[in-house]
N, C-alpha and C. Protein backbone atom coordinates (compact mmCIF):
# COMPACT_ATOMS: atom_id res chain seq x y z
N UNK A 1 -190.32 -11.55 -51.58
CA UNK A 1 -191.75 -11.66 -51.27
C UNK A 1 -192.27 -10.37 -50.65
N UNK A 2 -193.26 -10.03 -50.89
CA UNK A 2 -194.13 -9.27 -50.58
C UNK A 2 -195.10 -9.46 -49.01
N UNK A 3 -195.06 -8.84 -47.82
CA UNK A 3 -195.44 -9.02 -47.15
C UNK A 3 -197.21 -8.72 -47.53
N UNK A 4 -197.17 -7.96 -48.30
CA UNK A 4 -199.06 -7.54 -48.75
C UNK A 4 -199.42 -8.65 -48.95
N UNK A 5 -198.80 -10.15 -49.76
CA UNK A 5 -199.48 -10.51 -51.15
C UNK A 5 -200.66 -11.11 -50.18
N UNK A 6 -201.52 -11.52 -50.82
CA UNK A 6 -202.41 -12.15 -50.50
C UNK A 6 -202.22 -13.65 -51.28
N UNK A 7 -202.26 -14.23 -50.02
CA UNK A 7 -201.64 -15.96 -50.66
C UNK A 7 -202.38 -16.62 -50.94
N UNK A 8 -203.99 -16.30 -51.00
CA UNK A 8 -205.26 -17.26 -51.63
C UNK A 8 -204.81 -16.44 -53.34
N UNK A 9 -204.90 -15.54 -53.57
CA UNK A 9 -204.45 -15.20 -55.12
C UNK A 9 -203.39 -15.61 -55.40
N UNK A 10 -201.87 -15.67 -54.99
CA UNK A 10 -200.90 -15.80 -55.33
C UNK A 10 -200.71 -17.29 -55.77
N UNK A 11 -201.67 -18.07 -54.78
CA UNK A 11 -201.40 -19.70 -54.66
C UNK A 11 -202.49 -19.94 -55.69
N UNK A 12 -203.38 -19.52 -56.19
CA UNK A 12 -204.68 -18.96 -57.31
C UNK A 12 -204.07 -19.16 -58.82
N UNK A 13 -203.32 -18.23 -58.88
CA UNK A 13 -202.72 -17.77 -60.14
C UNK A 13 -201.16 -18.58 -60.24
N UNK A 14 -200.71 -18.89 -59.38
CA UNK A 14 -199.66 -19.91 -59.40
C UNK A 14 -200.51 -21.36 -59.94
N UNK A 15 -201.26 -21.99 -59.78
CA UNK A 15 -202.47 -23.31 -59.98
C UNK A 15 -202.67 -23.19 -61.03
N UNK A 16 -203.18 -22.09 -61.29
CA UNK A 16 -203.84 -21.80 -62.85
C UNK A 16 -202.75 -21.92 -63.91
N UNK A 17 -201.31 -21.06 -63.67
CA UNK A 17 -200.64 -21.33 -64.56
C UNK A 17 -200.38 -22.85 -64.42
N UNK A 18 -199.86 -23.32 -63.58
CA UNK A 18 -199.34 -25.09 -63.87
C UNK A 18 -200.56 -25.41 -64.36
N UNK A 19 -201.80 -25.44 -64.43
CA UNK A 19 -202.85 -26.28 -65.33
C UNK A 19 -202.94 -25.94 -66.42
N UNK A 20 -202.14 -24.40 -66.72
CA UNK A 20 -202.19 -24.33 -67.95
C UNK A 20 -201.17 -25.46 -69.01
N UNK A 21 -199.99 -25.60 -68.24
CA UNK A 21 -199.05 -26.04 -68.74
C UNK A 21 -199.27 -27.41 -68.93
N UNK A 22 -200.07 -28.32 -67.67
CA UNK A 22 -200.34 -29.13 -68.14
C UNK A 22 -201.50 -29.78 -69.15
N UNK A 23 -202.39 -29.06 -68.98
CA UNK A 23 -203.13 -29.87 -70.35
C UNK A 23 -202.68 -29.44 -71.37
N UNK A 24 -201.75 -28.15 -72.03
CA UNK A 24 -201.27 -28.14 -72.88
C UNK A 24 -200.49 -29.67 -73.13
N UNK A 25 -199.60 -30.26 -72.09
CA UNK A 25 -198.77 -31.43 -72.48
C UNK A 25 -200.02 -32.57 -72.77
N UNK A 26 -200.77 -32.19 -72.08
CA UNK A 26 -202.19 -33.79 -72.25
C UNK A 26 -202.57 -33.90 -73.31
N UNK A 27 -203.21 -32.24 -73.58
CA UNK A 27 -204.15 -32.46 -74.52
C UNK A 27 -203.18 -32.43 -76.37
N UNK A 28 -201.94 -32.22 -75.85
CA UNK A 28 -200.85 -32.01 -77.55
C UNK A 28 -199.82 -33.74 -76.79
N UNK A 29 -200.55 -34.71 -76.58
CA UNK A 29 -199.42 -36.05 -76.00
C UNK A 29 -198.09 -35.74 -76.07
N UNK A 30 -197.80 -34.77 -75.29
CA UNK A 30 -196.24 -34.54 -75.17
C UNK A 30 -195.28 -35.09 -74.42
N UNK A 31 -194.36 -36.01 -74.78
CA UNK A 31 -193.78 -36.88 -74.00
C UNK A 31 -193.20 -35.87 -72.88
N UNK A 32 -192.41 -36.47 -72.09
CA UNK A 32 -191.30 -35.66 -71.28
C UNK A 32 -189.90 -35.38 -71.82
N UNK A 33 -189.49 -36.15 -72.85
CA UNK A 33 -188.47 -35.76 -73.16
C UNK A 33 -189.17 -34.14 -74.46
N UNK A 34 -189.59 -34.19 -75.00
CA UNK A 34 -190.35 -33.45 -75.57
C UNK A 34 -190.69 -32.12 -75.08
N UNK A 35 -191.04 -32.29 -73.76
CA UNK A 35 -191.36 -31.50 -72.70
C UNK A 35 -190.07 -30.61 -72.37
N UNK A 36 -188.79 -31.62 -71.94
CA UNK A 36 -187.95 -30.86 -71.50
C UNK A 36 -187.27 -30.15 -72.86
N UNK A 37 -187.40 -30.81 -73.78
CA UNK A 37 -186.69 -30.07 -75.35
C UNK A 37 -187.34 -28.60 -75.54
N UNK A 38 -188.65 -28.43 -75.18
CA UNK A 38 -188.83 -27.20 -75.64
C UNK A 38 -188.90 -26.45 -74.44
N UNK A 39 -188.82 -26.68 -72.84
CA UNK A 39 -188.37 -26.02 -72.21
C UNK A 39 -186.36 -25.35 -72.40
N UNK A 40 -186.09 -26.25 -72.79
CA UNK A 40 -184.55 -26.34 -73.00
C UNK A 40 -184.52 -25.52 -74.27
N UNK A 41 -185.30 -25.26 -74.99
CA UNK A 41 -185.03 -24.29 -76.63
C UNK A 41 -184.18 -23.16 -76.18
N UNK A 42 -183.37 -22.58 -77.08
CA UNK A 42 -182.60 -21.49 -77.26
C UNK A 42 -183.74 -20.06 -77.43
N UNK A 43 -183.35 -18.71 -77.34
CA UNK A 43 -183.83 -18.00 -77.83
C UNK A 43 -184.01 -17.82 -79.53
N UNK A 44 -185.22 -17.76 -79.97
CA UNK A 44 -185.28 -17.85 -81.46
C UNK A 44 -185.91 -19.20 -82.21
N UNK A 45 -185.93 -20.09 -81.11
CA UNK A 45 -186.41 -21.72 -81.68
C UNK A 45 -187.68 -21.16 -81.14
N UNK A 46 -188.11 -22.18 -82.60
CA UNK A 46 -189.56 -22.66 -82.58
C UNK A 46 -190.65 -23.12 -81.91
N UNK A 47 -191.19 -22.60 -80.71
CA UNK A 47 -191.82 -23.83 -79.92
C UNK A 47 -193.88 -23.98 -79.80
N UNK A 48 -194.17 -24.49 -79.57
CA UNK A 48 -195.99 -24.90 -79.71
C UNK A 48 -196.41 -23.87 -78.90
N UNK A 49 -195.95 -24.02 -77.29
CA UNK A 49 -196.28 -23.34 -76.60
C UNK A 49 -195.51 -22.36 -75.52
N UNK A 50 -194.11 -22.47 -75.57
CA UNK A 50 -193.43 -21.08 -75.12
C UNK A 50 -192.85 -19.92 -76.37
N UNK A 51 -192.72 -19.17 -75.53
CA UNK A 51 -192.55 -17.87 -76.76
C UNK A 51 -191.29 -18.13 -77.45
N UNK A 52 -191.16 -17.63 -78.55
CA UNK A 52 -189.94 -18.00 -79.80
C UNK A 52 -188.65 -17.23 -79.00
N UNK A 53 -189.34 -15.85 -78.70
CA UNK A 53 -188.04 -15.30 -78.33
C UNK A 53 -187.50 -15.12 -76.83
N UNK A 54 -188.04 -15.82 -76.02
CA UNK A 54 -187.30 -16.15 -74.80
C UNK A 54 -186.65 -17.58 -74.84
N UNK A 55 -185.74 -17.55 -73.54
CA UNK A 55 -185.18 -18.95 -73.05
C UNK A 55 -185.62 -19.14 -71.98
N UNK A 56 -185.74 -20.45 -71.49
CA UNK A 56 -186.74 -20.95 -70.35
C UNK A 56 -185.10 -21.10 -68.94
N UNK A 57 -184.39 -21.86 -69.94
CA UNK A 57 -183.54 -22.53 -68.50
C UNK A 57 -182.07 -22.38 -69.39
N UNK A 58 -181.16 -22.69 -68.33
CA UNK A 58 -179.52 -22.69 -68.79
C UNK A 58 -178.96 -23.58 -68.22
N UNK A 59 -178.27 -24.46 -68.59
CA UNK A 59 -177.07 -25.16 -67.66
C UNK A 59 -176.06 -24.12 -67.27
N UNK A 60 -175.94 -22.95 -67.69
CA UNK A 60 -174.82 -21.17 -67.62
C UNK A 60 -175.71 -20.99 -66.15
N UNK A 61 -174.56 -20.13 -65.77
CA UNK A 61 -174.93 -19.57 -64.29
C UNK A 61 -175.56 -18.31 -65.13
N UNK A 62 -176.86 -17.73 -65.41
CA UNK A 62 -177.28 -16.53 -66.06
C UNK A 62 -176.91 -15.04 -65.83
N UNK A 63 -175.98 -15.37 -64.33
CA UNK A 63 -175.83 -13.63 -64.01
C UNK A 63 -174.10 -13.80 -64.56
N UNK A 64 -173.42 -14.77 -64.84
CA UNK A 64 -172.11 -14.47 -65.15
C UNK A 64 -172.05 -15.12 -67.01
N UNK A 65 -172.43 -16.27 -67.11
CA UNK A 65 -172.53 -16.29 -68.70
C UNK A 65 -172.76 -15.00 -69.64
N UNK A 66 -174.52 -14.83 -69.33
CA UNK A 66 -175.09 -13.70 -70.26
C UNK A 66 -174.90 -12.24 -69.76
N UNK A 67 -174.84 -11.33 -70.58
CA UNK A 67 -174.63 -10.18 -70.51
C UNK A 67 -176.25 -9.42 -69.86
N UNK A 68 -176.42 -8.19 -69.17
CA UNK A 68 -177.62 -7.93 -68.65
C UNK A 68 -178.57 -7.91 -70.00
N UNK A 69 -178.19 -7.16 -70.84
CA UNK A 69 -179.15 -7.08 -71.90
C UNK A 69 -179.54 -8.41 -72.65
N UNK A 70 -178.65 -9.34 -72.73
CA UNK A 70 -178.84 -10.50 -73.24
C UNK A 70 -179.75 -11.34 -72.29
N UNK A 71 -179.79 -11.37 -70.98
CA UNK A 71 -180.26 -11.84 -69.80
C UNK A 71 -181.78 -11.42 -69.98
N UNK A 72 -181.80 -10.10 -70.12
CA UNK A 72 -183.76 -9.32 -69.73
C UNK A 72 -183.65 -9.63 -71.18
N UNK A 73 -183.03 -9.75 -72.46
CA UNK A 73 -183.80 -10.31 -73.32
C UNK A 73 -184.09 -11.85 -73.66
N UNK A 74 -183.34 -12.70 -73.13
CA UNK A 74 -183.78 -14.33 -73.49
C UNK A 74 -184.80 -14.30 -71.89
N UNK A 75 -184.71 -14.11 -70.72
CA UNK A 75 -185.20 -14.32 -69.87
C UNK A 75 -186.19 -13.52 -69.24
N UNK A 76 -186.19 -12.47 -69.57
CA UNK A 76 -187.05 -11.37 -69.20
C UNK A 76 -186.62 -10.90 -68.44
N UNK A 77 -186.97 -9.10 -67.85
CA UNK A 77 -186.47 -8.15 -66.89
C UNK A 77 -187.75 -8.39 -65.90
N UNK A 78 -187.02 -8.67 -64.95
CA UNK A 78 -188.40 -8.51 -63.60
C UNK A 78 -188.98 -7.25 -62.94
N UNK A 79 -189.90 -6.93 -63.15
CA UNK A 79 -190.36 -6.01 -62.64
C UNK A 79 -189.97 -5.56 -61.34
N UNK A 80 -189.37 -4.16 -61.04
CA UNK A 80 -188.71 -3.42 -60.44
C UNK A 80 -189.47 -2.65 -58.89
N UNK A 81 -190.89 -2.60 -59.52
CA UNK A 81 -192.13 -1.50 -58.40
C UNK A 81 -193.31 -2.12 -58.82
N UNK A 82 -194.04 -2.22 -57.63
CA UNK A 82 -195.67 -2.53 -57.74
C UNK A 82 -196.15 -2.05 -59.30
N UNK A 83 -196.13 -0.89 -59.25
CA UNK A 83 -196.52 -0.54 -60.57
C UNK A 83 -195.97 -1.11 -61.91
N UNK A 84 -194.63 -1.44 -61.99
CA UNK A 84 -194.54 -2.50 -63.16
C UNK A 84 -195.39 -3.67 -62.98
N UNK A 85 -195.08 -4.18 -62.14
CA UNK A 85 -195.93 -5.52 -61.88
C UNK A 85 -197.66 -5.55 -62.35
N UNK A 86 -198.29 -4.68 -62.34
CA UNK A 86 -199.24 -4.16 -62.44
C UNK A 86 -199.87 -3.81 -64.25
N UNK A 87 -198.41 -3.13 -64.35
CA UNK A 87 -198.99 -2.48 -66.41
C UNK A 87 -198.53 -4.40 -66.82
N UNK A 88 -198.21 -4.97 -66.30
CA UNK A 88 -198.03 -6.43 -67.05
C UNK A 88 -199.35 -6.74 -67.21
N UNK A 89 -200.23 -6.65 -66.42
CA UNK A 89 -201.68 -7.25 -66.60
C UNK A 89 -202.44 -6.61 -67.60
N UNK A 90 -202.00 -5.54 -68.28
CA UNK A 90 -202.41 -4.77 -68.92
C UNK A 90 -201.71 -4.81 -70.56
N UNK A 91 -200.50 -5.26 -70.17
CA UNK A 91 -199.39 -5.16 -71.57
C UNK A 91 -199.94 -6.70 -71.88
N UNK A 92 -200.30 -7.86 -71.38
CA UNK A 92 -199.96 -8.91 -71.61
C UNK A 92 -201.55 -9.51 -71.31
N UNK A 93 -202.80 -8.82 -71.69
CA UNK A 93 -203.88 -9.19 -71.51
C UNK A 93 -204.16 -10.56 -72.29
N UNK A 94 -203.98 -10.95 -73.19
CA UNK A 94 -204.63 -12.47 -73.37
C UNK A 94 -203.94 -13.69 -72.53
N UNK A 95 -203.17 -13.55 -72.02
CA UNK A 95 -202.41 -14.10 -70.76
C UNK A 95 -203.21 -14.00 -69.46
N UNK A 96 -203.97 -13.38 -69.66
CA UNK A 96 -204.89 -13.32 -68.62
C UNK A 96 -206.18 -14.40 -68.65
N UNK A 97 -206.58 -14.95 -69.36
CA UNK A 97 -207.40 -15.65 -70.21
C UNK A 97 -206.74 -16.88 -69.70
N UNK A 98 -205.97 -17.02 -69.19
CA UNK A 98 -205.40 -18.48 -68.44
C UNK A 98 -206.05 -18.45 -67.22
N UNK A 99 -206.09 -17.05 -66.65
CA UNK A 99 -206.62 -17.50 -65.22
C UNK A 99 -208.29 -17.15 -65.25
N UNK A 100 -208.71 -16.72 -66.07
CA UNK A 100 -210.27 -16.57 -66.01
C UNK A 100 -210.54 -17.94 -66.78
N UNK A 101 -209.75 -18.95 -67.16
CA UNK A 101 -210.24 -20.21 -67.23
C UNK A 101 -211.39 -20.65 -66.29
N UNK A 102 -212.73 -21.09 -66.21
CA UNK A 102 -213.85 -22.16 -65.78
C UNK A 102 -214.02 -20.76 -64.37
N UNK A 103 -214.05 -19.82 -65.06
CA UNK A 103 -214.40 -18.78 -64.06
C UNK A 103 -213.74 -18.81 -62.64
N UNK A 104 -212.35 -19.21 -62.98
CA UNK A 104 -211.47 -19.05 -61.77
C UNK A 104 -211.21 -17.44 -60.81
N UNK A 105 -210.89 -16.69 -62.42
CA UNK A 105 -211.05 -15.57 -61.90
C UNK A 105 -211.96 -14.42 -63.01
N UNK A 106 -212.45 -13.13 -62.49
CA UNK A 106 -213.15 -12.67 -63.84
C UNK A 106 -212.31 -11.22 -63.92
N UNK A 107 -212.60 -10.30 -64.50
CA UNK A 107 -212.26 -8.94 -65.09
C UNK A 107 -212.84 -8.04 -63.85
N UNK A 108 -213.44 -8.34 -63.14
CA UNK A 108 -214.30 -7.67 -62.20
C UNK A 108 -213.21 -7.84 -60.88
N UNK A 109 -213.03 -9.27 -60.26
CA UNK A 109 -211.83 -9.27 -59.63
C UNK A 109 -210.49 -8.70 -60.02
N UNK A 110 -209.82 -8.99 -61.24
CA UNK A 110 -208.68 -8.63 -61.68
C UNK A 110 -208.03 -7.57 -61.32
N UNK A 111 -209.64 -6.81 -62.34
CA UNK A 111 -209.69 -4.82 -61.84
C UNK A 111 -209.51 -4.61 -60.74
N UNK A 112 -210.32 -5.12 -59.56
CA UNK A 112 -210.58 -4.77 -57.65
C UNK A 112 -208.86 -5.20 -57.51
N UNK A 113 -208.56 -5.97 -57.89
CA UNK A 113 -207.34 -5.84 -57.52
C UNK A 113 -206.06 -5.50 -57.55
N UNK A 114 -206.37 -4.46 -58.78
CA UNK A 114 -205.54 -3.61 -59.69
C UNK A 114 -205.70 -2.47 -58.88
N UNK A 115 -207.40 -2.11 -58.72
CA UNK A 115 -207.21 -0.68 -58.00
C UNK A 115 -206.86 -0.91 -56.37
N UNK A 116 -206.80 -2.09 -55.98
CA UNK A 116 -206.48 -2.18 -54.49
C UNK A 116 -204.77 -2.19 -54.12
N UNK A 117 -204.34 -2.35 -55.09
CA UNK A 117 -202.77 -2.58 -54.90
C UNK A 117 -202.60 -0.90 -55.48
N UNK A 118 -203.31 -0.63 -56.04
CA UNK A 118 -202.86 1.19 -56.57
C UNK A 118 -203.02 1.90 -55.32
N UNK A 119 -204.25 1.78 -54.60
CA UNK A 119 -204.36 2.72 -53.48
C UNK A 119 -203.55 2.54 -52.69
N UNK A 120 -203.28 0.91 -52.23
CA UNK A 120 -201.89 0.52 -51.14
C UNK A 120 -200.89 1.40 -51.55
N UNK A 121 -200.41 1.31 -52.69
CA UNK A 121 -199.18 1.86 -53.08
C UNK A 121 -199.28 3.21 -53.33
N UNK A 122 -200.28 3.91 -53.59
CA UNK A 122 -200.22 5.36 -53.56
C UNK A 122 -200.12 6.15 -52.06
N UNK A 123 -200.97 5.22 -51.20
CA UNK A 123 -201.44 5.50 -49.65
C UNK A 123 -199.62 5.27 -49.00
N UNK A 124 -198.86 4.30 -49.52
CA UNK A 124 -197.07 4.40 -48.93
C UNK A 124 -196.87 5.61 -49.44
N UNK A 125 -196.82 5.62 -50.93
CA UNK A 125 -195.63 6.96 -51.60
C UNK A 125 -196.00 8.23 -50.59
N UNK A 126 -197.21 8.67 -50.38
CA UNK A 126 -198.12 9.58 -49.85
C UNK A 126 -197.80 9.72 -48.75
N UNK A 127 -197.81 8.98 -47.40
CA UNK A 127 -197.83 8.84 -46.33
C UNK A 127 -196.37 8.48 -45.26
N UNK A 128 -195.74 7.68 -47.15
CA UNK A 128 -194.58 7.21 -45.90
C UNK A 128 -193.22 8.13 -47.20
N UNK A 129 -193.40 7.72 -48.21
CA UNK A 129 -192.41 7.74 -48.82
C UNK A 129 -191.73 9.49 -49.02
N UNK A 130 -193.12 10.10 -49.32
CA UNK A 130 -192.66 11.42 -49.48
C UNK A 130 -192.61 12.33 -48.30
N UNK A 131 -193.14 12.14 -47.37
CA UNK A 131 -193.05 12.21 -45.75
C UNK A 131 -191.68 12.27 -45.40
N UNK A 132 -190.90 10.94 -45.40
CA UNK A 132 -189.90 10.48 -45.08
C UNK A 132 -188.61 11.77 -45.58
N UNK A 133 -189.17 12.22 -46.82
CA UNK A 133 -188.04 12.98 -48.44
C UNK A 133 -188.31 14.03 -48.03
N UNK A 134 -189.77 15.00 -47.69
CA UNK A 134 -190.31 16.01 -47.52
C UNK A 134 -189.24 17.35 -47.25
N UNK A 135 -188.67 16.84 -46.24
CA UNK A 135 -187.34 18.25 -45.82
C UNK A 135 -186.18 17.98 -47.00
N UNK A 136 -185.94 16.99 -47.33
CA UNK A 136 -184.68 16.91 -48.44
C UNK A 136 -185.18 17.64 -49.72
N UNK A 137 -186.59 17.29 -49.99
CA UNK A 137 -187.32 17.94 -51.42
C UNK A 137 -187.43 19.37 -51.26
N UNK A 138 -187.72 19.94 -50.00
CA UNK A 138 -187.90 21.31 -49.99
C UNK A 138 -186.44 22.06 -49.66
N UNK A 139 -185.37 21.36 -49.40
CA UNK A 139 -184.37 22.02 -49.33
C UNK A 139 -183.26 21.72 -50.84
N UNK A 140 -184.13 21.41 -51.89
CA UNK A 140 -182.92 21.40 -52.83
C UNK A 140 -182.96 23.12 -53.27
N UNK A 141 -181.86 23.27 -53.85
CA UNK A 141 -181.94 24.69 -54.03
C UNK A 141 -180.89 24.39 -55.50
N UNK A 142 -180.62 25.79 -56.48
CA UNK A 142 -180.11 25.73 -57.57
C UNK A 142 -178.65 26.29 -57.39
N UNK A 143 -177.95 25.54 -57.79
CA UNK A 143 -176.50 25.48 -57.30
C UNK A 143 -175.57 26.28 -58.28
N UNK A 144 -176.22 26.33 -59.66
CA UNK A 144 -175.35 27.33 -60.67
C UNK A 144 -176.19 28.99 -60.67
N UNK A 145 -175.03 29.39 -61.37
CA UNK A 145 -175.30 30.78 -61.09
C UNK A 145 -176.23 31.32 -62.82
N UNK A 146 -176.99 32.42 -62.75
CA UNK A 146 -177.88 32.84 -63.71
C UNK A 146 -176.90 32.82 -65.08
N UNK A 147 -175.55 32.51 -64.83
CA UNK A 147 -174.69 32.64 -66.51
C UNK A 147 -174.69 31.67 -66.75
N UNK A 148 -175.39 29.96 -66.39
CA UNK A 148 -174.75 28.77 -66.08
C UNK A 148 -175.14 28.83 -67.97
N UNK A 149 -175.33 27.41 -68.23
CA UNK A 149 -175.72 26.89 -69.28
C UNK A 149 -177.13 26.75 -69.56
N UNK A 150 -177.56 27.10 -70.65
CA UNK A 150 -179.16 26.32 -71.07
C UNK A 150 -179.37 25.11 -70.16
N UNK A 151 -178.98 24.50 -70.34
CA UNK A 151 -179.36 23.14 -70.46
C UNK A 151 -178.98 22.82 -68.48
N UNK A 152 -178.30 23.75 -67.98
CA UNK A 152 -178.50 23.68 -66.56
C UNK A 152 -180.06 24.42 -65.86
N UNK A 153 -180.43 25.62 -67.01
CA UNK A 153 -181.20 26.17 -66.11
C UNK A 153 -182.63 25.14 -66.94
N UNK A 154 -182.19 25.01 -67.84
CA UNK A 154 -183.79 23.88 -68.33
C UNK A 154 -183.44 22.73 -67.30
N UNK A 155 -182.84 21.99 -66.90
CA UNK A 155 -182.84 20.69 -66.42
C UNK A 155 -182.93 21.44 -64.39
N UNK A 156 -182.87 22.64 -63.85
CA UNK A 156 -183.36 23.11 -62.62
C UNK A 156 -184.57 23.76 -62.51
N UNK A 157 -185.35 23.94 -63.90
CA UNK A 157 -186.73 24.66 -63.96
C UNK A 157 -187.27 23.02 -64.20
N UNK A 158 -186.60 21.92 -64.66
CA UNK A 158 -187.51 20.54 -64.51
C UNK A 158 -188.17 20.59 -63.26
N UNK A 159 -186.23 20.35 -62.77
CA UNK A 159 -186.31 19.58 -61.16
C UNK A 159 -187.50 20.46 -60.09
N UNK A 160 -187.49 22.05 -60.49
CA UNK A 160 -187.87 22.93 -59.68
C UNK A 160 -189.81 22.13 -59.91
N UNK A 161 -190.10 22.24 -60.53
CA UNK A 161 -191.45 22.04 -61.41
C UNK A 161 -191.61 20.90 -60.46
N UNK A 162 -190.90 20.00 -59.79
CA UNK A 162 -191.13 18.39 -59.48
C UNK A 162 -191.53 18.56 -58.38
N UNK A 163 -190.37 19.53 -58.11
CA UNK A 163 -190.41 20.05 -56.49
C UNK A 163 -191.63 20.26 -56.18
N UNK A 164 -191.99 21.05 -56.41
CA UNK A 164 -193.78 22.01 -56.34
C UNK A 164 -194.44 20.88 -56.50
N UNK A 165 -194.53 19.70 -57.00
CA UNK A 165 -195.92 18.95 -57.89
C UNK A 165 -195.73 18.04 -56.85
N UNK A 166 -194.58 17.27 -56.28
CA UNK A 166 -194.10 16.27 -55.28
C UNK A 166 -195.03 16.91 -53.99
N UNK A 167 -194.42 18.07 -53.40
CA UNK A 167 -194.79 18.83 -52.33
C UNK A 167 -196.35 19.41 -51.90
N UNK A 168 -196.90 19.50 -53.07
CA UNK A 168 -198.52 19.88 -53.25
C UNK A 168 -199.57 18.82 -52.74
């Protein structure tokens, strides 16, 4: 958990999805056994309303059954940094259309809160994160000598380039 989140949105968009889920079952009379069958589908089955190529659930313990790649692909990879979390709203826009249901939420909020979690998170990297690195970044130095290899002095004219752009 996120000490930022804001729990009127979180508890917002948590609501919205379960109402999505359920009038899907209301309005398509989906029993419960029905219910749990296509939560229970394999990756690749057919279903009304979850995606073909994920898996929802396992009776498998998921971190020792499936392999990682098999795992972020039936189950998905969780976003790693604010900023993944973030291009999802963007990669996965008609998914969004669940929560601007009966004007729960609009494009106007969405955005404010796209650019409010950008500034939070730029205002850390900025203030705390590169602060924190500042003497380690300015003390890397190039460790091979001018005969090294191509591909040492291209990959220390990167790092050098980062240096400067980080530090500026």
């Amino acid at each position: 958990p996120n000490p930022h989140t804001n729990i009127y949105l979180a508890l917002s968009v948590s609501y919205m999805a379960m109402l999505d889920g359920i009038m899907y079952a209301l309005e398509n009379d989906r029993t419960e056994e029905e219910l749990l069958a296509e939560l229970s589908k394999k990756p690749g089955e057919e279903a009304k309303y979850l995606e073909k190529s994920r898996a929802y659930r396992s009776e498998e313990d998921v971190f020792e059954f499936y392999s990682d790649e098999e795992r972020n692909e039936y189950f998905g990879k969780a976003p790693a940094t604010v900023y993944e979390n973030l291009l999802q709203l963007d990669k996965y826009r008609e998914k969004l259309n669940i929560l601007k249901r009966n004007d729960v939420f609009s494009d106007k909020l969405i955005n404010s809160f796209k650019l409010a979690i950008i500034q939070r998170w730029m205002t850390d990297i900025i203030h705390r994160v590169i602060l924190n690195h500042s003497s380690e970044i300015r003390n890397f130095k190039k460790l091979h000598s001018n005969a090294a290899l191509d591909l040492d002095v291209s990959n220390w004219m990167t790092i050098n380039d980062l240096r400067h752009y980080i530090m500026k």
